[in-house]
C-alpha atoms as a PDB file:
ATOM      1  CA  UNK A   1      64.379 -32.745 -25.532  1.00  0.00           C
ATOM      2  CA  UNK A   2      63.167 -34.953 -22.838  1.00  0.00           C
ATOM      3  CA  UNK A   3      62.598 -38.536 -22.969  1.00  0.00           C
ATOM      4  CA  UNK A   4      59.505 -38.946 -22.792  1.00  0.00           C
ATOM      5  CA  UNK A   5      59.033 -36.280 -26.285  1.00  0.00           C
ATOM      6  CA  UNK A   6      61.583 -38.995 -27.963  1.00  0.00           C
ATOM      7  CA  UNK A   7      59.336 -42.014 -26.769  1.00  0.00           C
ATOM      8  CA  UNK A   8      56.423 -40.443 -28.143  1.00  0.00           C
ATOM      9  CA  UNK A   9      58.450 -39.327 -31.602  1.00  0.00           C
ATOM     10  CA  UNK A  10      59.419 -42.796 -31.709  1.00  0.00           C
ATOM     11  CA  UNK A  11      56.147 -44.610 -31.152  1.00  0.00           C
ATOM     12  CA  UNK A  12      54.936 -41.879 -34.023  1.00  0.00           C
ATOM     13  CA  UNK A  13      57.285 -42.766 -36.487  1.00  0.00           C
ATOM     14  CA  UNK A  14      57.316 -46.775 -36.176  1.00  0.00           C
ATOM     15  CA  UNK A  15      54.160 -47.885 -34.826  1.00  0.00           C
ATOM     16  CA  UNK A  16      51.655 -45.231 -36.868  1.00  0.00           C
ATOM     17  CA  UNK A  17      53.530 -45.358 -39.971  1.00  0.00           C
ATOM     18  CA  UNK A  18      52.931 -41.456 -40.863  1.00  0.00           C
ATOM     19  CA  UNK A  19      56.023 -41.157 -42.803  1.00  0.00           C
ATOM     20  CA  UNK A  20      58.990 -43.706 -43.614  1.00  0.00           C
ATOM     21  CA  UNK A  21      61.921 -44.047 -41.321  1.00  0.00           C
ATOM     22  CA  UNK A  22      65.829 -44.106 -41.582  1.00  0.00           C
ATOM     23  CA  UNK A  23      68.323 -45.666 -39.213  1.00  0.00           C
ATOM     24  CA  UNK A  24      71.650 -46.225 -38.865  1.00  0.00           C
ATOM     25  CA  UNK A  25      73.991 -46.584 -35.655  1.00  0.00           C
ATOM     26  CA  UNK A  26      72.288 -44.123 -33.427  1.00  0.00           C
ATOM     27  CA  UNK A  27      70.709 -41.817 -36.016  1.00  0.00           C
ATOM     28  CA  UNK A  28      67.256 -41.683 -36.811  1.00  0.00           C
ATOM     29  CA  UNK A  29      65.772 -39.965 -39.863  1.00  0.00           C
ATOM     30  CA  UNK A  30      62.500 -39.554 -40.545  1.00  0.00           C
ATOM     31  CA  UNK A  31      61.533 -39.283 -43.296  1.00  0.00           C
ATOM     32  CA  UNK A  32      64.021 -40.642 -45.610  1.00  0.00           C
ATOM     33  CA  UNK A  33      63.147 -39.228 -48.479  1.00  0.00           C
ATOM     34  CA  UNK A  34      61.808 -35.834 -49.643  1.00  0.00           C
ATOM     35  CA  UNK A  35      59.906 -35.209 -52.553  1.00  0.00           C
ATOM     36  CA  UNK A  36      58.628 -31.921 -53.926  1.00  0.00           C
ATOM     37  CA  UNK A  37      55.697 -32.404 -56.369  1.00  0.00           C
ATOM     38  CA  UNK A  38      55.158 -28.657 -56.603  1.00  0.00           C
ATOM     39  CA  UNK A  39      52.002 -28.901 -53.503  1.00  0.00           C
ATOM     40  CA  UNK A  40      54.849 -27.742 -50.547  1.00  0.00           C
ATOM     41  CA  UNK A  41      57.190 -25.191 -50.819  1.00  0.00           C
ATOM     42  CA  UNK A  42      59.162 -26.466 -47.570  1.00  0.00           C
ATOM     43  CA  UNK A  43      59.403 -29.722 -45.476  1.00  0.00           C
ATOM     44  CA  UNK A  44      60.927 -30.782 -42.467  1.00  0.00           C
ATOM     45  CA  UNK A  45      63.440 -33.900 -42.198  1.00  0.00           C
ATOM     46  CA  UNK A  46      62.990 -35.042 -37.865  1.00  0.00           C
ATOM     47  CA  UNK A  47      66.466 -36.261 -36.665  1.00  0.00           C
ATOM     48  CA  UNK A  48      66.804 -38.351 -33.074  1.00  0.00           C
ATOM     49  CA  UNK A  49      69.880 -39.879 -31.462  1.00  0.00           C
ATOM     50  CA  UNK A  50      69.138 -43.040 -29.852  1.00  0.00           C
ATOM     51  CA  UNK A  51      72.456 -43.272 -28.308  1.00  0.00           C
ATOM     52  CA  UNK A  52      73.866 -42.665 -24.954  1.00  0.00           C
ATOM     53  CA  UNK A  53      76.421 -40.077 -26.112  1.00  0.00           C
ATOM     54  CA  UNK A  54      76.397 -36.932 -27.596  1.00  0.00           C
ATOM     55  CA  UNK A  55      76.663 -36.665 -31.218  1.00  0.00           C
ATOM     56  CA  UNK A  56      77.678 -34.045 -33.429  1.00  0.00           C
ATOM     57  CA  UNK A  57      76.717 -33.982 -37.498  1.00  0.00           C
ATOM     58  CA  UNK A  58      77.652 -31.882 -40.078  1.00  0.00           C
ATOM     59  CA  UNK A  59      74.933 -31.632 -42.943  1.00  0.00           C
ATOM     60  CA  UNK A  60      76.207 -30.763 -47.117  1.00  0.00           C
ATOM     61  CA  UNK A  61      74.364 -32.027 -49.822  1.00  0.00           C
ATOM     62  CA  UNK A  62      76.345 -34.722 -52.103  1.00  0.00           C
ATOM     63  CA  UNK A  63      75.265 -35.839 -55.986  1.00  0.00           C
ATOM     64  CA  UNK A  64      75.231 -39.703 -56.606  1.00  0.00           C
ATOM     65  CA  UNK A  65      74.733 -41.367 -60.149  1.00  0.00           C
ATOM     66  CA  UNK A  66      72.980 -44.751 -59.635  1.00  0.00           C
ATOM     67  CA  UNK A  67      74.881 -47.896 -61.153  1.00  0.00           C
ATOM     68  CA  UNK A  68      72.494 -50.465 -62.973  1.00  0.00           C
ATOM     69  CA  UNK A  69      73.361 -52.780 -60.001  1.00  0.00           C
ATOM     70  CA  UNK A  70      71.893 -50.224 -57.665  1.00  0.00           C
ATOM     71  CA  UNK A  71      74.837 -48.736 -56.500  1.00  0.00           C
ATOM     72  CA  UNK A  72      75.511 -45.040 -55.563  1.00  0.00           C
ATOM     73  CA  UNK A  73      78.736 -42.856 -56.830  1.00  0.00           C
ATOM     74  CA  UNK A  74      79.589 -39.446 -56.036  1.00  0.00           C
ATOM     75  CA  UNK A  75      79.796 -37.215 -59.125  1.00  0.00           C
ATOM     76  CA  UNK A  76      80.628 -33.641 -59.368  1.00  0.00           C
ATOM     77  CA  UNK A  77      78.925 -33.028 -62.925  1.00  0.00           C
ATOM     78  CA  UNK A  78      75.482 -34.270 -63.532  1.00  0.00           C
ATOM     79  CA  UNK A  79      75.323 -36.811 -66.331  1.00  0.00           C
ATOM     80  CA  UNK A  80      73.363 -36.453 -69.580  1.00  0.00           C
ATOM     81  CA  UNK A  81      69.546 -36.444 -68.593  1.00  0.00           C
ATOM     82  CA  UNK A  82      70.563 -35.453 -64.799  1.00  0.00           C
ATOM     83  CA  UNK A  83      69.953 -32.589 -62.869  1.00  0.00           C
ATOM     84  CA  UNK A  84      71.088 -31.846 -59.455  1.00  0.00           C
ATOM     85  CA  UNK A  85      68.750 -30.167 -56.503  1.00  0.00           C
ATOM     86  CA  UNK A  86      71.662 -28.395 -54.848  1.00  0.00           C
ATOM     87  CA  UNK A  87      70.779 -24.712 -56.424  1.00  0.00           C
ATOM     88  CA  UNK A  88      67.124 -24.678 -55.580  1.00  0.00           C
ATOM     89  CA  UNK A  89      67.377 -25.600 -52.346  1.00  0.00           C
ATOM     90  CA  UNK A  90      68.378 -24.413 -48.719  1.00  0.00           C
ATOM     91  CA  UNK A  91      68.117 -25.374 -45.651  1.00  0.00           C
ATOM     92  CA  UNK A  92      68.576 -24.940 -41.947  1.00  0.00           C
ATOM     93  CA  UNK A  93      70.155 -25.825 -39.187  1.00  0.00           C
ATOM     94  CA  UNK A  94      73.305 -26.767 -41.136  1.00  0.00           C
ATOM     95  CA  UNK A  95      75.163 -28.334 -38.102  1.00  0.00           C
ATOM     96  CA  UNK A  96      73.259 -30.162 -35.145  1.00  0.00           C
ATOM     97  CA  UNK A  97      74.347 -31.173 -31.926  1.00  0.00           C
ATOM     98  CA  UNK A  98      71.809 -33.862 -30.512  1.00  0.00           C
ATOM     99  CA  UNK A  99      72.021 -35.366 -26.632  1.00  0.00           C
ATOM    100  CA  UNK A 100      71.386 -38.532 -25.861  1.00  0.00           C
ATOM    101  CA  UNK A 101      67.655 -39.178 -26.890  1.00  0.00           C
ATOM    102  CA  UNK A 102      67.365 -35.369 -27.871  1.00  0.00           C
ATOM    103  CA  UNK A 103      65.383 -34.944 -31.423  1.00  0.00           C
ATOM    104  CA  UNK A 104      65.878 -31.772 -33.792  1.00  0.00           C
ATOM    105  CA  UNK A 105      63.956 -30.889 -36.942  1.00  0.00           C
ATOM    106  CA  UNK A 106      65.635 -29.488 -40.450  1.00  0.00           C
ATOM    107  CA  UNK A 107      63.709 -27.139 -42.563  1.00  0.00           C
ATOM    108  CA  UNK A 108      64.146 -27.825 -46.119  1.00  0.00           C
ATOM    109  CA  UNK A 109      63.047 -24.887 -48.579  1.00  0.00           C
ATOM    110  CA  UNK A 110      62.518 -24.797 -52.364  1.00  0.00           C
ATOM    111  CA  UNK A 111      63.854 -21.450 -53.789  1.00  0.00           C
ATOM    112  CA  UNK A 112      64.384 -20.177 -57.305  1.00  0.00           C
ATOM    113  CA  UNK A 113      61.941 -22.262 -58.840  1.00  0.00           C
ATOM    114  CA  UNK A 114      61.411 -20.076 -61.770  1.00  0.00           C
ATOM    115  CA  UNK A 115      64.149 -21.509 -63.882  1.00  0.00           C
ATOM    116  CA  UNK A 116      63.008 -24.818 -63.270  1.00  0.00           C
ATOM    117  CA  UNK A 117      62.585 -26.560 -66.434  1.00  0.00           C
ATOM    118  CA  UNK A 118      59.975 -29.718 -67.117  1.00  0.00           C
ATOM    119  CA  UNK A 119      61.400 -33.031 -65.538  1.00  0.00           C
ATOM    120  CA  UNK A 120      63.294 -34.197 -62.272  1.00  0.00           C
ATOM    121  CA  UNK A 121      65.670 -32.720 -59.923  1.00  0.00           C
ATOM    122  CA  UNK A 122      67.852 -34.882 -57.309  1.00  0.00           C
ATOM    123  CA  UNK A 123      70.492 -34.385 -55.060  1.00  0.00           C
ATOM    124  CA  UNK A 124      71.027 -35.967 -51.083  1.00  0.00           C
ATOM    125  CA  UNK A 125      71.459 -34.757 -47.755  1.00  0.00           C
ATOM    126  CA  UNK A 126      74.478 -35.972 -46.077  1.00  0.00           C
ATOM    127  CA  UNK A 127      74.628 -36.272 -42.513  1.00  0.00           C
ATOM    128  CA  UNK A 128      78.348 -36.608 -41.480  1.00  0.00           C
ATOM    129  CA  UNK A 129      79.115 -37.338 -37.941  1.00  0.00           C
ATOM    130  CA  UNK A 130      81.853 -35.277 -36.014  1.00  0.00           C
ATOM    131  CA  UNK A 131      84.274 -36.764 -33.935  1.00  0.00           C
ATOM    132  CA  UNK A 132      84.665 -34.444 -30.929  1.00  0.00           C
ATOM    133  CA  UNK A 133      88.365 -32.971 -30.288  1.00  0.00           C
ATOM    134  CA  UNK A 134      91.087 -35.038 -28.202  1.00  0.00           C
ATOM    135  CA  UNK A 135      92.198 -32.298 -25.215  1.00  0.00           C
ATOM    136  CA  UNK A 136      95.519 -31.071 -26.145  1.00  0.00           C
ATOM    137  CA  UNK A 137      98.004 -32.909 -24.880  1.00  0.00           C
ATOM    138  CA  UNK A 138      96.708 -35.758 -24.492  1.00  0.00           C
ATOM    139  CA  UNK A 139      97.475 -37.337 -27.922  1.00  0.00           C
ATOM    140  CA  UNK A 140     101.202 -36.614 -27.592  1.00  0.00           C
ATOM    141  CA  UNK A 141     101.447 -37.928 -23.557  1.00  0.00           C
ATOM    142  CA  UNK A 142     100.162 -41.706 -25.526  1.00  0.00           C
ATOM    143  CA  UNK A 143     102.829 -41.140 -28.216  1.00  0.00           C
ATOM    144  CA  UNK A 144     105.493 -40.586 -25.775  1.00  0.00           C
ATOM    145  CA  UNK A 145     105.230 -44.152 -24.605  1.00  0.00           C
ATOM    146  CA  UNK A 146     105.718 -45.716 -27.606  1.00  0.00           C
ATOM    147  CA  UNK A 147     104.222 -46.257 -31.343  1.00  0.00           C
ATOM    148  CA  UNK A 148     100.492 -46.084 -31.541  1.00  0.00           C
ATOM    149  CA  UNK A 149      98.103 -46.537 -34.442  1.00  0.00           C
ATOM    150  CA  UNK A 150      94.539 -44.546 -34.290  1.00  0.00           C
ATOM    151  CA  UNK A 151      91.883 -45.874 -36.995  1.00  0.00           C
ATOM    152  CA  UNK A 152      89.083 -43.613 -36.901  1.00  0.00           C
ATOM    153  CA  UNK A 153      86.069 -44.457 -38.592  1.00  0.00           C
ATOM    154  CA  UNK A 154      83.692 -41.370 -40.193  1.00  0.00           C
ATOM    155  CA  UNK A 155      79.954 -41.968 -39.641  1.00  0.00           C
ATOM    156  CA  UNK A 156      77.472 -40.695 -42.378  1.00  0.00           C
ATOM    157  CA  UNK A 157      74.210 -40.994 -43.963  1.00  0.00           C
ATOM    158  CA  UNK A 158      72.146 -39.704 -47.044  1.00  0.00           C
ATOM    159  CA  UNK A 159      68.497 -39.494 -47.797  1.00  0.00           C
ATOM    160  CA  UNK A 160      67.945 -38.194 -51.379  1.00  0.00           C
ATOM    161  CA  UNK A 161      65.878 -34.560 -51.651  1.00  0.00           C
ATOM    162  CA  UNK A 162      63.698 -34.719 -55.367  1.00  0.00           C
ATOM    163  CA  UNK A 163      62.392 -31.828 -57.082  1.00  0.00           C
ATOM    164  CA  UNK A 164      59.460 -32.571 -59.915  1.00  0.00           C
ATOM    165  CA  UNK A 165      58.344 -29.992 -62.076  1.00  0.00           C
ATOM    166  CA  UNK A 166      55.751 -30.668 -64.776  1.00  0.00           C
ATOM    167  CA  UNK A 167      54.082 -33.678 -66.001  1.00  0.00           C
ATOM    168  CA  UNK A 168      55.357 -37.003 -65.384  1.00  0.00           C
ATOM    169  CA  UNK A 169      56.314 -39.513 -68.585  1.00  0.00           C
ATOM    170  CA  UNK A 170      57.804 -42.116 -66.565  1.00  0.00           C
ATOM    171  CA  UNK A 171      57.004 -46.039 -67.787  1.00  0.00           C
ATOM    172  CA  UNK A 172      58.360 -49.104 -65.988  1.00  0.00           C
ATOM    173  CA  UNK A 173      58.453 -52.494 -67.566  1.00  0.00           C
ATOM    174  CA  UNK A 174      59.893 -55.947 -65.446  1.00  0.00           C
ATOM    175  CA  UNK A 175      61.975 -57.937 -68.056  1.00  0.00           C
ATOM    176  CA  UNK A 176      64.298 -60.950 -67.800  1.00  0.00           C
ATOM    177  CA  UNK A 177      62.749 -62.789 -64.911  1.00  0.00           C
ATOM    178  CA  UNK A 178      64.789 -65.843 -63.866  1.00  0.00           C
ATOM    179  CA  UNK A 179      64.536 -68.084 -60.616  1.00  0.00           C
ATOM    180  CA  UNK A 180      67.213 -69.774 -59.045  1.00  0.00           C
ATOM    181  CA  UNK A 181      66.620 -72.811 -57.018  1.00  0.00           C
ATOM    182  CA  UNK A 182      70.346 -73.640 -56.462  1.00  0.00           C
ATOM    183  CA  UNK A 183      70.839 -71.582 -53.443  1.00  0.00           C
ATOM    184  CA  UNK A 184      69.729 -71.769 -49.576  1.00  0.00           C
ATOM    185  CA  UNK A 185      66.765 -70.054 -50.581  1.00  0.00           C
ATOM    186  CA  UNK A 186      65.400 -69.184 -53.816  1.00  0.00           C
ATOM    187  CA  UNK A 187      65.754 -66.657 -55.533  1.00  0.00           C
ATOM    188  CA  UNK A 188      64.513 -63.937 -58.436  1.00  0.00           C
ATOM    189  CA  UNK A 189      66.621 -62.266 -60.572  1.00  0.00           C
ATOM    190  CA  UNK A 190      65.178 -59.488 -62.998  1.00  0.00           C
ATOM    191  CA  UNK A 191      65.644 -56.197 -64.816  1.00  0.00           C
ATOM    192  CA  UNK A 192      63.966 -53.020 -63.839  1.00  0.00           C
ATOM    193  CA  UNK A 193      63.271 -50.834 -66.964  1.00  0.00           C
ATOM    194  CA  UNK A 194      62.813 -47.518 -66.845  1.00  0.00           C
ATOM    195  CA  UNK A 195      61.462 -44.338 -69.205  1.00  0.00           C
ATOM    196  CA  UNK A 196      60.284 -40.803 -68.981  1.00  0.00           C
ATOM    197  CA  UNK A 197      61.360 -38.037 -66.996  1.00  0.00           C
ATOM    198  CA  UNK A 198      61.061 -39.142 -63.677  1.00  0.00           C
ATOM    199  CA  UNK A 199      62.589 -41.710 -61.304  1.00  0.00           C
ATOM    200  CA  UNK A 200      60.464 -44.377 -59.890  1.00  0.00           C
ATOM    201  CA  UNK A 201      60.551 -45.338 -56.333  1.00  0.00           C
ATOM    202  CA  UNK A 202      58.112 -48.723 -55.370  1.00  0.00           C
ATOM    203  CA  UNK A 203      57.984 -52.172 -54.128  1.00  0.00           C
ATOM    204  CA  UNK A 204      58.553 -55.591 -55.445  1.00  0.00           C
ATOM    205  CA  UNK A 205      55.833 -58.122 -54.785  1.00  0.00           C
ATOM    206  CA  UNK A 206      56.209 -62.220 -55.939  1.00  0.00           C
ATOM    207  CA  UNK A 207      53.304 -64.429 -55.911  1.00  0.00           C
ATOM    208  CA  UNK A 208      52.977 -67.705 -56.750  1.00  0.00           C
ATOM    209  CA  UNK A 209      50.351 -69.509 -59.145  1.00  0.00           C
ATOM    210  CA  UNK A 210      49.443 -72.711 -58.478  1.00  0.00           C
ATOM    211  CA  UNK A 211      47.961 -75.366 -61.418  1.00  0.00           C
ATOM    212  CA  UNK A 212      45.158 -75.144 -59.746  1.00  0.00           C
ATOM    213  CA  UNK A 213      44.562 -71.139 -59.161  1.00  0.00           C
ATOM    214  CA  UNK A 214      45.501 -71.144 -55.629  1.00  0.00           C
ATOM    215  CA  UNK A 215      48.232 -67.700 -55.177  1.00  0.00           C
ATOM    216  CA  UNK A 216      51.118 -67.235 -52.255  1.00  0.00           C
ATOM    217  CA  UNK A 217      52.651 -64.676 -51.945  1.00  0.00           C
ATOM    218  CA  UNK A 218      56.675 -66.023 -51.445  1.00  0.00           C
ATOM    219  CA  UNK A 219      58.305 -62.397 -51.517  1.00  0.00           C
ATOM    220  CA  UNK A 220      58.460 -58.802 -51.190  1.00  0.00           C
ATOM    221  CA  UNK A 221      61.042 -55.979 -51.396  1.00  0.00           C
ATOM    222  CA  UNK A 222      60.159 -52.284 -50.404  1.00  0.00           C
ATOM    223  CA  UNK A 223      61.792 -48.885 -51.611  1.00  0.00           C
ATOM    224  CA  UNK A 224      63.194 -50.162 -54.695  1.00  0.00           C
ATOM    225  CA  UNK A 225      64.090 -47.309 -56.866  1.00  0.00           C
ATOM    226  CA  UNK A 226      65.581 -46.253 -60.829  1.00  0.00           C
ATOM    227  CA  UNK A 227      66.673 -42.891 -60.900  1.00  0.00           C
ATOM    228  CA  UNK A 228      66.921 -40.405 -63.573  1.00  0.00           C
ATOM    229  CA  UNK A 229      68.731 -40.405 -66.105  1.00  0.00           C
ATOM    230  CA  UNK A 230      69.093 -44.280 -65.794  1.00  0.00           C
ATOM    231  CA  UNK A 231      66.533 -46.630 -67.445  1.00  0.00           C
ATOM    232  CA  UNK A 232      67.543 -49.925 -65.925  1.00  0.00           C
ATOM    233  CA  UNK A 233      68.636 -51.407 -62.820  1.00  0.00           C
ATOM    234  CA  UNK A 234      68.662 -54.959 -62.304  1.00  0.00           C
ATOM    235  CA  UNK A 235      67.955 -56.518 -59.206  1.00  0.00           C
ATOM    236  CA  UNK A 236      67.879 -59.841 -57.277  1.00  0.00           C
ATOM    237  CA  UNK A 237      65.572 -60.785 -53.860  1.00  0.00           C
ATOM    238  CA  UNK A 238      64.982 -63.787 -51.971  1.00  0.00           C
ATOM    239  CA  UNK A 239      61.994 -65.674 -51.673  1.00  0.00           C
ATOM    240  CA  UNK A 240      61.640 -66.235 -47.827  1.00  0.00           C
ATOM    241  CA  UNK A 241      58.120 -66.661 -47.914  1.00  0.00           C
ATOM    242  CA  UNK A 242      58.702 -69.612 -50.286  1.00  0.00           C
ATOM    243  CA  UNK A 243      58.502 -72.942 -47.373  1.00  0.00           C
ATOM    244  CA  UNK A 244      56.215 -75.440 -49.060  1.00  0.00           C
ATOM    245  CA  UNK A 245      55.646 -74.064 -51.940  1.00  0.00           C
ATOM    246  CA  UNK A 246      56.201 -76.177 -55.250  1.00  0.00           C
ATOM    247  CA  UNK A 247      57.908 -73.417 -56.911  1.00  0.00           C
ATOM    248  CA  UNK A 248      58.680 -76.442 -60.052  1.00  0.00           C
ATOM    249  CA  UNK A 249      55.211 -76.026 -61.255  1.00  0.00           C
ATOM    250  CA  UNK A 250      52.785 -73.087 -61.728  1.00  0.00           C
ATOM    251  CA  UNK A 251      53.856 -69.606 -62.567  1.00  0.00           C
ATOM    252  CA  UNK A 252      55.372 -66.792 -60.705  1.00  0.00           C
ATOM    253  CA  UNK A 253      53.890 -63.071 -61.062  1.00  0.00           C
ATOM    254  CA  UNK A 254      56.241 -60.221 -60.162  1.00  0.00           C
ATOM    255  CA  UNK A 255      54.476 -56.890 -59.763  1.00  0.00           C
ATOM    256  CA  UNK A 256      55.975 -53.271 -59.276  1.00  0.00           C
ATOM    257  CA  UNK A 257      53.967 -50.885 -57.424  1.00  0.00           C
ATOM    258  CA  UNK A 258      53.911 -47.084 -56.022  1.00  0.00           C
ATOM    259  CA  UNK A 259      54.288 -47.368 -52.157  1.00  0.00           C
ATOM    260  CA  UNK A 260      50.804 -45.314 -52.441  1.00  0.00           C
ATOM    261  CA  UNK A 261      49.482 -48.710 -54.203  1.00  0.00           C
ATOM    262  CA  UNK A 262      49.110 -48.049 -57.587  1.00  0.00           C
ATOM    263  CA  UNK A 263      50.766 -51.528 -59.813  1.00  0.00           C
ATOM    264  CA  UNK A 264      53.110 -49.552 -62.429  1.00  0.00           C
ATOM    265  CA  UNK A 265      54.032 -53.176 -63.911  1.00  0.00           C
ATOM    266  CA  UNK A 266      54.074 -56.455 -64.051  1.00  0.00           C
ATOM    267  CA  UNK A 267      56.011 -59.807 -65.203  1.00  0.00           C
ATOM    268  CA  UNK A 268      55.146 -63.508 -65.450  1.00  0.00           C
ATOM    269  CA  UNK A 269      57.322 -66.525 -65.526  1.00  0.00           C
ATOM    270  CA  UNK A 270      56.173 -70.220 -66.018  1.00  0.00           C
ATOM    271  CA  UNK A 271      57.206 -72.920 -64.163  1.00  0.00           C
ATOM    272  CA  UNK A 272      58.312 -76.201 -64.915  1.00  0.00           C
END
């Protein structure tokens, strides 16, 4: 793929907004998430290396639990309340080979849907880089002149692939809102609560209330997400919109909203 195809992919992904990006080192995913709500039957994930070498990746689907701190780790048996993707699912190519600013598309399929049952399906697609071959010989030519130590470093990168089937349940509540002045900035500390069959995925927006009515908003967080089966996750943000701002008076308002808008909850703290 030419460059000026990759110029154009790139000013349609960041500057039009028509689907959420993904980047790390030299990979670009868009988007980086997949959801299937039962209205598509297959999607496409767009990948684009913005590198000046070639790059080889390897693509397997991996299972994460989420920690209540928001961390991922891998698991080979679902949990209780989790279900993993991986069987109704396929996709192609399952190995890529991009060029410097070269792009290539993955078609993601939903298959054997008929023994889905009611609730929410997740598993991620792993991107592993491949580190090219050393030409024989040339390894051992380096170790004949003495000791050497190689540290290689594996590249990779996940985007999670969701399956929903039925009616959603899911209920968020914001709980345990504390602010903490004592740092370089300040900061908001609070518990994500979860329930229902479905994860939530949404952004966290802080506003604060003046005595006398006036708002400001002093932070936001995007793609904050509680997935099934867990139904908490408790998370801290900065306020860097916060400069001159008495935040020792007034209230703050912390809402939780659906990246398509919709507020799915909200929590108030007082000031003093």
């Amino acid at each position: 793929m030419n460059k000026e195809l990759l110029r154009y992919l790139l000013f349609t992904f960041v500057f039009l907004f028509t689907a959420p990006l993904f980047a790390q080192g030299d990979l670009m995913i868009m988007p980086k998430r997949l959801v299937f709500d039962g209205s598509q039957r297959s999607q496409e994930i767009n990948l684009a290396n913005t590198g000046s070498d070639t790059a080889v990746y390897a693509i397997s689907f991996v299972n994460y639990k989420m920690t209540e701190n928001g961390n991922f780790e891998q698991v080979e048996t679902p949990e209780e309340g989790q279900r993993f993707a991986t069987d109704f699912l396929r996709y192609f190519p399952r190995r890529v080979t991009l060029a410097p600013n070269e792009a290539q598309t993955i078609r993601v399929q939903l298959t054997r849907t008929g023994n889905l049952e009611q609730g929410e399906y997740r598993s991620h697609m792993y991107f592993r880089a491949v580190e090219e071959q050393t030409a024989l010989g040339v390894e051992e030519a380096e170790e004949a002149e003495g000791i050497s130590i190689n540290i290689k470093t594996v590249f990779g990168i996940s985007i999670p692939i969701i399956i929903r089937h039925g009616a959603a349940t899911t209920q968020v509540e914001l709980k345990d809102l504390v602010l903490d002045n004592s740092g370089e900035r300040p900061t908001l500390t609070l518990s994500i609560n979860r329930s229902g069959n479905m994860s939530v995925y949404g952004n966290l927006t802080a506003v604060h209330i003046a005595p006398n009515g006036k708002t400001t908003e002093v932070g936001t967080v995007k793609g904050v997400s509680v997935y099934t089966p867990n139904s908490k996750r408790n998370f801290s943000f900065e306020l860097r919109n916060a400069d001159g701002v008495q935040l020792n008076s007034g209230k703050i308002r912390v809402s939780y909203s659906e990246e398509k808008g919709n507020a799915l909850s909200t929590a108030e703290k007082s000031l003093e």
